[in-house]
PDB file of N, CA and C in Angstrom:
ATOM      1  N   UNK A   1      -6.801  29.222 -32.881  1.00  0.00           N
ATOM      2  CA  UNK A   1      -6.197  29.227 -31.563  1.00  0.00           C
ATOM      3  C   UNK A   1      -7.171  28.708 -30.516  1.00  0.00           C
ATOM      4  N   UNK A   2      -6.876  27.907 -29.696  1.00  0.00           N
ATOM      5  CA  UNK A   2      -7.456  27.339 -28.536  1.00  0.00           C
ATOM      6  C   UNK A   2      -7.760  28.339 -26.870  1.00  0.00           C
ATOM      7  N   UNK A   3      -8.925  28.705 -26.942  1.00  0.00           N
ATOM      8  CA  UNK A   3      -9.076  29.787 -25.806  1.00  0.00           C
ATOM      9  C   UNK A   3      -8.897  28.505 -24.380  1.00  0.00           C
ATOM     10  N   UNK A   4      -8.496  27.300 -24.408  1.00  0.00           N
ATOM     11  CA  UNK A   4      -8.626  26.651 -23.122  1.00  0.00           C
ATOM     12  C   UNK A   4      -7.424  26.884 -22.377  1.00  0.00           C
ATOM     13  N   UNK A   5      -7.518  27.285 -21.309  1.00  0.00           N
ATOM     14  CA  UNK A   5      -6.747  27.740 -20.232  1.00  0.00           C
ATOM     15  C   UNK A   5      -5.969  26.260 -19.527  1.00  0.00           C
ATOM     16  N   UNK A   6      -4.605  26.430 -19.814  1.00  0.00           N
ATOM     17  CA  UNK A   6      -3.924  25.194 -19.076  1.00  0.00           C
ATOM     18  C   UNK A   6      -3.832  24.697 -17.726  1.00  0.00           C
ATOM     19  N   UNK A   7      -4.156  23.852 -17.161  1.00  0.00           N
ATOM     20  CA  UNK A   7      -4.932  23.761 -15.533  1.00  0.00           C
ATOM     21  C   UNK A   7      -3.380  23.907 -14.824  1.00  0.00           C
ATOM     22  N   UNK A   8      -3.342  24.772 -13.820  1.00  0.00           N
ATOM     23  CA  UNK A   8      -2.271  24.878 -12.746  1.00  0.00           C
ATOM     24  C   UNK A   8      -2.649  23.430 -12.101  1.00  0.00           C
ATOM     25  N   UNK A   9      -1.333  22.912 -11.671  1.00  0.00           N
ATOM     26  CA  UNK A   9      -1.170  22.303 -10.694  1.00  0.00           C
ATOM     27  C   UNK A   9      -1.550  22.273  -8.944  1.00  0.00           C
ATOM     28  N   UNK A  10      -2.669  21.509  -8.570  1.00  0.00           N
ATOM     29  CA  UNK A  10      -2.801  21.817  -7.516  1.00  0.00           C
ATOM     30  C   UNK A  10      -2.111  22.262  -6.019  1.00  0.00           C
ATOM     31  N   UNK A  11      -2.045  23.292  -4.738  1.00  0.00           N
ATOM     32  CA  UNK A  11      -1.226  23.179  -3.819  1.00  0.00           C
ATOM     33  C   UNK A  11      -1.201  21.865  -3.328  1.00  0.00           C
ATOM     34  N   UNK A  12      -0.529  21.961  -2.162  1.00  0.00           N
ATOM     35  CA  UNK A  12      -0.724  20.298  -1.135  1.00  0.00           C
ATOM     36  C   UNK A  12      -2.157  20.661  -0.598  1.00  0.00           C
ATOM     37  N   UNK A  13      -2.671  21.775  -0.209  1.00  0.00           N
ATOM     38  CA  UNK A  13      -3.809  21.952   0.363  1.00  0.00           C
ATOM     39  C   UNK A  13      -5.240  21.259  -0.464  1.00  0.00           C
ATOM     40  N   UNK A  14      -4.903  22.070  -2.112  1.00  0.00           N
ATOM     41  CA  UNK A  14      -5.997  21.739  -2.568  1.00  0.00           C
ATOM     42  C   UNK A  14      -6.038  19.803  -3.302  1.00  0.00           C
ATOM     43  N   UNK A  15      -5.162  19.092  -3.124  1.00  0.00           N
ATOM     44  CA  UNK A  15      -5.349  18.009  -4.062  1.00  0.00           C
ATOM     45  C   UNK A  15      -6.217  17.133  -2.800  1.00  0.00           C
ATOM     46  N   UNK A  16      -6.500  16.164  -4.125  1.00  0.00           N
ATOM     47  CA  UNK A  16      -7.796  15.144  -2.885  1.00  0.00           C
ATOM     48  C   UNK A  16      -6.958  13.786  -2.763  1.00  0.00           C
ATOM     49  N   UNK A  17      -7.411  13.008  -2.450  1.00  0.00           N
ATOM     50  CA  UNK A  17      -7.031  11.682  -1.929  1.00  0.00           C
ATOM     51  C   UNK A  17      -8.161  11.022  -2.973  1.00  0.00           C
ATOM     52  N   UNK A  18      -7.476  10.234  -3.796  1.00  0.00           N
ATOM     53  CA  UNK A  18      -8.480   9.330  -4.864  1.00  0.00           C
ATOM     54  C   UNK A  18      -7.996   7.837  -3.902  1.00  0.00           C
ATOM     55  N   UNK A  19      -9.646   7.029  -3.985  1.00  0.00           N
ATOM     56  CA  UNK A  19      -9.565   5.952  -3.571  1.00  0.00           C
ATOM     57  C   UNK A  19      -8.095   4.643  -4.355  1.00  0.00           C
ATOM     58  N   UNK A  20      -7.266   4.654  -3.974  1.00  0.00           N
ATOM     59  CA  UNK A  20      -6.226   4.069  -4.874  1.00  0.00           C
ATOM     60  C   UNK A  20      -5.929   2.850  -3.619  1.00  0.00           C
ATOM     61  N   UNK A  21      -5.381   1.674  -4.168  1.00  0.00           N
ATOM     62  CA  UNK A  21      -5.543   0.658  -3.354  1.00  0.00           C
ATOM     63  C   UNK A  21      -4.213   0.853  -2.531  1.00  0.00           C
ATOM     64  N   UNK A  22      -4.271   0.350  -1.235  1.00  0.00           N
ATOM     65  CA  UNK A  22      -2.790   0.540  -0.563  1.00  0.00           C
ATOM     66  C   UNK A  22      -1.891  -0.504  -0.626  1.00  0.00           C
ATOM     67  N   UNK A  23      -0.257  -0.374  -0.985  1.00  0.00           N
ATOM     68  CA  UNK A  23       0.033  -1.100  -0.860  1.00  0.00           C
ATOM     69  C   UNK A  23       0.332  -1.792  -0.052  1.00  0.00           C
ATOM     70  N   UNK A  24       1.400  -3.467   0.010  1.00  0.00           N
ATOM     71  CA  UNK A  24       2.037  -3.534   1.339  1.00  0.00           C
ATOM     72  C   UNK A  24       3.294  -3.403   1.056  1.00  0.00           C
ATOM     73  N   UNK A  25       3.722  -2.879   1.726  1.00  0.00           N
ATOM     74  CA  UNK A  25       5.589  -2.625   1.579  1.00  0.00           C
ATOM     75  C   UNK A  25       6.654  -3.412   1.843  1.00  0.00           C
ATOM     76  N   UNK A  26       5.989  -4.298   2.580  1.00  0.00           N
ATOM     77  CA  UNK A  26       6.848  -5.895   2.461  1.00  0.00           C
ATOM     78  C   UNK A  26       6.540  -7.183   1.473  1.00  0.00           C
ATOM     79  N   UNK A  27       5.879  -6.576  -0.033  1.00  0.00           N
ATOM     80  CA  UNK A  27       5.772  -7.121  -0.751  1.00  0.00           C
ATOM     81  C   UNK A  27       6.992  -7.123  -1.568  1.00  0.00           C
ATOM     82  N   UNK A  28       7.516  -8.094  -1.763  1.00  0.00           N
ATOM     83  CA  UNK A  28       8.981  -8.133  -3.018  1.00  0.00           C
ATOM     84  C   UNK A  28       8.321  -7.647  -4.275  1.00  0.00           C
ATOM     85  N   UNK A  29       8.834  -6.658  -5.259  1.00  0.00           N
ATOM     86  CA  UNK A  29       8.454  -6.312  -6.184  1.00  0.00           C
ATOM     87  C   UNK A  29       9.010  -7.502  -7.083  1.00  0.00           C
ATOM     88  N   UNK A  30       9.941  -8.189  -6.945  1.00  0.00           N
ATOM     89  CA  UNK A  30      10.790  -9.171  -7.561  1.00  0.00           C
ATOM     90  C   UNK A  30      10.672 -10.568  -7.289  1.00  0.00           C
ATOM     91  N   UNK A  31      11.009 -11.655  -7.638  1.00  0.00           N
ATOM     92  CA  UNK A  31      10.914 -13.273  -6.908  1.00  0.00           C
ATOM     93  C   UNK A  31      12.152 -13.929  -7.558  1.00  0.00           C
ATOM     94  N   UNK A  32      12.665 -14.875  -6.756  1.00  0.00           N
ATOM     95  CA  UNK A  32      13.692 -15.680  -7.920  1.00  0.00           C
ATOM     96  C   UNK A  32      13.032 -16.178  -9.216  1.00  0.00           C
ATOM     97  N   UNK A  33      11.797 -16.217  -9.221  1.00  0.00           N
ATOM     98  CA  UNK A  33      10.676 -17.212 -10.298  1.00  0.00           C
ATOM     99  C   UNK A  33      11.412 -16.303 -11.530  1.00  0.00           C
ATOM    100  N   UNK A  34      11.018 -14.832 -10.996  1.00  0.00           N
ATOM    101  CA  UNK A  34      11.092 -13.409 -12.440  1.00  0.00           C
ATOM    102  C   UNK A  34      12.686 -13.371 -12.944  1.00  0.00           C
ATOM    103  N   UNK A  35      13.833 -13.652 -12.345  1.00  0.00           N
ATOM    104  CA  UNK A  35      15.100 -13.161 -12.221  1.00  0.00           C
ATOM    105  C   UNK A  35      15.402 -13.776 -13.660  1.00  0.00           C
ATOM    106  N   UNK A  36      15.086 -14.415 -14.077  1.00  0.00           N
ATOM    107  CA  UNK A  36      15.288 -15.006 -15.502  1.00  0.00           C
ATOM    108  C   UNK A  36      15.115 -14.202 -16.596  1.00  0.00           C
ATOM    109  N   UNK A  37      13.831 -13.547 -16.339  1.00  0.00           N
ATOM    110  CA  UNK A  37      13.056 -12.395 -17.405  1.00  0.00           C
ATOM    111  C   UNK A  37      13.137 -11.499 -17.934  1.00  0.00           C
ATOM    112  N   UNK A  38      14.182 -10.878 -16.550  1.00  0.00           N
ATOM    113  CA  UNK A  38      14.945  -9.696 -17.095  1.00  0.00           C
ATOM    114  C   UNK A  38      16.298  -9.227 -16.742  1.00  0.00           C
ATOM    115  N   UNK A  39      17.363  -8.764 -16.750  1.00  0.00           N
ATOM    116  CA  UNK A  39      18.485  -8.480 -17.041  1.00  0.00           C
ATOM    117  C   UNK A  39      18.621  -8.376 -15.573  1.00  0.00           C
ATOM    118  N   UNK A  40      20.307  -8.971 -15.724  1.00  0.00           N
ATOM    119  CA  UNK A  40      20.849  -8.828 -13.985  1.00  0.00           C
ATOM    120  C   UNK A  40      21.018  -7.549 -13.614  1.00  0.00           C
ATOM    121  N   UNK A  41      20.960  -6.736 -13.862  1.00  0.00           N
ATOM    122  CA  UNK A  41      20.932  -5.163 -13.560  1.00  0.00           C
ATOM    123  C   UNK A  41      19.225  -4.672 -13.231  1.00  0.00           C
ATOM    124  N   UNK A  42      18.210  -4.973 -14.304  1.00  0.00           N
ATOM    125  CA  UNK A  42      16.922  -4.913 -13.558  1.00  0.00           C
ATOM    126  C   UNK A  42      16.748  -5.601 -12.458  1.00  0.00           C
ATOM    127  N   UNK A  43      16.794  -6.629 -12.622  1.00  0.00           N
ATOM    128  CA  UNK A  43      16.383  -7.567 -11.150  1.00  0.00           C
ATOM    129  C   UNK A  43      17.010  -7.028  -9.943  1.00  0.00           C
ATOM    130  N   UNK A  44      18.136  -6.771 -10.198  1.00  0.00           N
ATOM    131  CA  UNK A  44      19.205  -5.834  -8.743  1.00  0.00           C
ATOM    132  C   UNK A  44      18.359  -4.837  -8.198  1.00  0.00           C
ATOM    133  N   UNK A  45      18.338  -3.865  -9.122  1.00  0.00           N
ATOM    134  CA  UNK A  45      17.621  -2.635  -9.103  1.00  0.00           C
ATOM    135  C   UNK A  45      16.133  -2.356  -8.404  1.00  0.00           C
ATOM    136  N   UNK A  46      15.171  -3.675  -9.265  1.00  0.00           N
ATOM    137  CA  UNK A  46      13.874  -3.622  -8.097  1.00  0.00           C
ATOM    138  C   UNK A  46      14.034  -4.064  -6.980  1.00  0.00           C
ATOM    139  N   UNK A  47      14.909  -4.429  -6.555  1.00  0.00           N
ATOM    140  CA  UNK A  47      15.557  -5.638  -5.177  1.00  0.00           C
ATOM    141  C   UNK A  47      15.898  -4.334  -4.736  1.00  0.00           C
ATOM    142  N   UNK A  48      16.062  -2.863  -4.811  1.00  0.00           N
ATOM    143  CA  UNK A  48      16.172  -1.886  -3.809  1.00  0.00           C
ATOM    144  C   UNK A  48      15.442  -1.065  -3.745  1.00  0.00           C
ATOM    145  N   UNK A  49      13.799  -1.531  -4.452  1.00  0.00           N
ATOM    146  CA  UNK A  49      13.225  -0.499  -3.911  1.00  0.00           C
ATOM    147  C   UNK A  49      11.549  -1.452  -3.744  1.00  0.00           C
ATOM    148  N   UNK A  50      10.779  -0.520  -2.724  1.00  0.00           N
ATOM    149  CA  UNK A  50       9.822  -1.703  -2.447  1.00  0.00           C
ATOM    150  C   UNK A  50       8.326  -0.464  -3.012  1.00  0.00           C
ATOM    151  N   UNK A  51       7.196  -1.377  -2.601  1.00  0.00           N
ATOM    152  CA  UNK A  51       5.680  -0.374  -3.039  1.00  0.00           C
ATOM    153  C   UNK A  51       5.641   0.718  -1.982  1.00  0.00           C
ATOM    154  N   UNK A  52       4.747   1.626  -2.164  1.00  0.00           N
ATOM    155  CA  UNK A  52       4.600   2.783  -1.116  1.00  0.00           C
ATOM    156  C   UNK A  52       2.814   3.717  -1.799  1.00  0.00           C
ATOM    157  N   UNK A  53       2.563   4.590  -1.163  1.00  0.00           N
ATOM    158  CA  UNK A  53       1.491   5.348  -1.534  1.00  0.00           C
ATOM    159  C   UNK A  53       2.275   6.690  -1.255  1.00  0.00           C
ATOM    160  N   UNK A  54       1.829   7.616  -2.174  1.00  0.00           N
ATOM    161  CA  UNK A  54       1.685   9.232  -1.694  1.00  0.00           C
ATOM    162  C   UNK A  54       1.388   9.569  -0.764  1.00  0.00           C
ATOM    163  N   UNK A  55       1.847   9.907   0.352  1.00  0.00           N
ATOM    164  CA  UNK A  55       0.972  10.675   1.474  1.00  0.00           C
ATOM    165  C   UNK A  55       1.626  12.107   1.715  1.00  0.00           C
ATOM    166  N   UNK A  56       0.929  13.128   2.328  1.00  0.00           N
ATOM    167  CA  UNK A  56       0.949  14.409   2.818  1.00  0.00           C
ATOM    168  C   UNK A  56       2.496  14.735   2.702  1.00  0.00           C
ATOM    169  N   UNK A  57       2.994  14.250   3.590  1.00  0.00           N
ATOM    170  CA  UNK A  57       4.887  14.378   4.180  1.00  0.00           C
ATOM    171  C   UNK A  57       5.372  13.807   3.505  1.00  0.00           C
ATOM    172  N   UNK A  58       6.678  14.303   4.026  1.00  0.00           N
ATOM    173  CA  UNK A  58       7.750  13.807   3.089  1.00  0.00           C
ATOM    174  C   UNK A  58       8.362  13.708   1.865  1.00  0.00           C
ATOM    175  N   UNK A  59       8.690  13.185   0.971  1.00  0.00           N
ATOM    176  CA  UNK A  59       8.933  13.743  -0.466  1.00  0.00           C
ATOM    177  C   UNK A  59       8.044  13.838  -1.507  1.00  0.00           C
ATOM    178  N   UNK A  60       6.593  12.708  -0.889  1.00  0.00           N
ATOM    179  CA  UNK A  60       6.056  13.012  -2.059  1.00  0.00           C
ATOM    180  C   UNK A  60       4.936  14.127  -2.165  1.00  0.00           C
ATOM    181  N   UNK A  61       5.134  14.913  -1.231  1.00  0.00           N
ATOM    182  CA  UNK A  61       4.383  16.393  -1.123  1.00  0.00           C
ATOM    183  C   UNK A  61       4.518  17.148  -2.146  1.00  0.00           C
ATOM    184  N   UNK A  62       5.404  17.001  -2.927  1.00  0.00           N
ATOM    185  CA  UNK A  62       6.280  18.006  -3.885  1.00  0.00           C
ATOM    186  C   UNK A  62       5.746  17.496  -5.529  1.00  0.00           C
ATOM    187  N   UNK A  63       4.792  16.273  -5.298  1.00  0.00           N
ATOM    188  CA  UNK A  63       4.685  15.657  -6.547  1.00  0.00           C
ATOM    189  C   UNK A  63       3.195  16.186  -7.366  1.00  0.00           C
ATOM    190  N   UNK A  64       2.832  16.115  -8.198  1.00  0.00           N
ATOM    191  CA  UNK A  64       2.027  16.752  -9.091  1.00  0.00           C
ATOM    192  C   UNK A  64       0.648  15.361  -8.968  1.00  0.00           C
ATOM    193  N   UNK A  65       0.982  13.844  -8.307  1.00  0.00           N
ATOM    194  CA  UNK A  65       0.271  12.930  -8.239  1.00  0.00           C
ATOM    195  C   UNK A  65      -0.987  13.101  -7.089  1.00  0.00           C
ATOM    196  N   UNK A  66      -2.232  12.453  -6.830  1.00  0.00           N
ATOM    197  CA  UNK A  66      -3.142  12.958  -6.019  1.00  0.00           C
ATOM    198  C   UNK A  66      -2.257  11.832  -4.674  1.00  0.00           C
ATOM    199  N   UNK A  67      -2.939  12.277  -3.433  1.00  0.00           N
ATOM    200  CA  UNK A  67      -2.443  11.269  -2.406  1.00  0.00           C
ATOM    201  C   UNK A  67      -3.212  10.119  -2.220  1.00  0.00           C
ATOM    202  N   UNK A  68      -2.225   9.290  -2.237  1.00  0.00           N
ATOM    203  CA  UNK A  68      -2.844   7.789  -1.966  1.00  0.00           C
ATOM    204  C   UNK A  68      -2.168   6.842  -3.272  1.00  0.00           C
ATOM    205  N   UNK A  69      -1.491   7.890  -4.676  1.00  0.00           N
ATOM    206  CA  UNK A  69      -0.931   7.293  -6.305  1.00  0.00           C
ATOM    207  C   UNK A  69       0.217   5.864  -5.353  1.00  0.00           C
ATOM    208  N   UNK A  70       0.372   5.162  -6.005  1.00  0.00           N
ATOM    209  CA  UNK A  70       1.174   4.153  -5.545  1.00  0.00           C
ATOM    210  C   UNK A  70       2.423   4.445  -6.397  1.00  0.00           C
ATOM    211  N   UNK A  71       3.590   4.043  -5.595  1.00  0.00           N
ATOM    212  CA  UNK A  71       4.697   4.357  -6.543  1.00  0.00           C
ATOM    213  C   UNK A  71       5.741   3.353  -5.421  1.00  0.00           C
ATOM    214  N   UNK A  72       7.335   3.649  -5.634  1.00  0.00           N
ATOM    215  CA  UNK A  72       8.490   2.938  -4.948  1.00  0.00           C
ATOM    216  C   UNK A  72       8.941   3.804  -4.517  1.00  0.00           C
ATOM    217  N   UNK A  73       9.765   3.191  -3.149  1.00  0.00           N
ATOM    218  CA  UNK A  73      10.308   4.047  -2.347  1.00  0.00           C
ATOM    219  C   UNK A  73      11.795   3.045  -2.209  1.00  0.00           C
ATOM    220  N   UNK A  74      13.136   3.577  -2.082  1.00  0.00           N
ATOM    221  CA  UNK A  74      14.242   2.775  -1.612  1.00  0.00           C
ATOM    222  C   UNK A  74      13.961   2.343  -0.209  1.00  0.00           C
ATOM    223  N   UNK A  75      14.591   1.346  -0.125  1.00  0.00           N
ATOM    224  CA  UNK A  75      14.755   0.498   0.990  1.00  0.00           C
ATOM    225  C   UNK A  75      15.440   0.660   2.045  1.00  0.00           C
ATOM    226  N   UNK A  76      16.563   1.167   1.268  1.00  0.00           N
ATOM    227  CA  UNK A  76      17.677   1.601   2.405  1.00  0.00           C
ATOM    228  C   UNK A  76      17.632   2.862   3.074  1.00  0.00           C
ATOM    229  N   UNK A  77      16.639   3.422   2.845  1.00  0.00           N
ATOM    230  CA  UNK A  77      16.361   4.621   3.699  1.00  0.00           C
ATOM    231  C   UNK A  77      14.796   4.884   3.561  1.00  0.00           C
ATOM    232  N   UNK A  78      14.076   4.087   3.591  1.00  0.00           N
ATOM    233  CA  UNK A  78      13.148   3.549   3.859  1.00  0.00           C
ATOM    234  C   UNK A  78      12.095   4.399   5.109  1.00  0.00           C
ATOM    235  N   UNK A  79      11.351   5.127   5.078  1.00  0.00           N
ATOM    236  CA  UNK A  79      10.315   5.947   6.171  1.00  0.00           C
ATOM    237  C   UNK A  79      10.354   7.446   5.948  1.00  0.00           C
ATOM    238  N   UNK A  80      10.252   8.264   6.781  1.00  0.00           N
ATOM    239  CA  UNK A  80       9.774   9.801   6.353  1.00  0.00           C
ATOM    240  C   UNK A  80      10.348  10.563   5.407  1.00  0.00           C
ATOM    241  N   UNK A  81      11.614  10.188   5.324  1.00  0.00           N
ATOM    242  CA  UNK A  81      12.567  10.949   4.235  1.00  0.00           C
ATOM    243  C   UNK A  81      13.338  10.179   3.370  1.00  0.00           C
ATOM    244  N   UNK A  82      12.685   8.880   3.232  1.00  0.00           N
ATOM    245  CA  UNK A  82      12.934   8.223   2.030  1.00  0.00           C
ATOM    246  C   UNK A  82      12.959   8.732   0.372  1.00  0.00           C
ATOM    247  N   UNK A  83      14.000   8.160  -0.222  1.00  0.00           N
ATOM    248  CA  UNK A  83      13.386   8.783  -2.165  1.00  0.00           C
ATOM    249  C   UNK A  83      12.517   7.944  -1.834  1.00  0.00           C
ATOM    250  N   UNK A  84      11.358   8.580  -2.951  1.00  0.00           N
ATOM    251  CA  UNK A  84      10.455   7.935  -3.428  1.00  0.00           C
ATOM    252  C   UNK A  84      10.383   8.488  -5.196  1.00  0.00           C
ATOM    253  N   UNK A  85       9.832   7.528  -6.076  1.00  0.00           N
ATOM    254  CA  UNK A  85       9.299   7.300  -7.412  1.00  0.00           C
ATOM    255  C   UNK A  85       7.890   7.241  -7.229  1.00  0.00           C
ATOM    256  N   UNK A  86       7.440   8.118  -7.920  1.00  0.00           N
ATOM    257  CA  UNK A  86       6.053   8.511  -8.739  1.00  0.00           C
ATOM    258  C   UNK A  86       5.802   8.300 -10.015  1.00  0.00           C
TER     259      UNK A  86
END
């Protein structure tokens, strides 16, 4: 049997901010170049959501990732209370 103790998940208080690069959010995750590559349903799909970082507020407070993890956020509702993907 393994005496190692399974690490709790940090609060919002205790996690750190790892140097992670920022994105820009008016970067197309997609191009007409890619639309070939993969299925008309993928290509749609990244076409609604753009790059983002973890920060403090908002939804991705709730996530188990450190702040600053890069992930997607939808477009169409896009700023403080946007979904976001982690």
């Amino acid at each position: 049997l393994s005496t190692k103790k399974t690490p709790k998940t940090p609060s919002n208080d205790q996690r750190k901010t790892n140097e992670y690069a920022k994105v820009d959010p008016s970067k197309p995750l997609v191009t007409a170049r890619e639309e070939k590559l993969v299925t008309p349903f993928t290509f749609y799909t990244m076409q609604q959501v753009r790059p983002c970082n973890l920060e403090k507020s908002g939804n991705g407070s709730r996530s188990a990732f450190e702040y600053g993890f890069p992930g997607l956020e939808c477009i169409h509702c896009k700023g403080r209370n946007s979904r976001k993907f982690f």
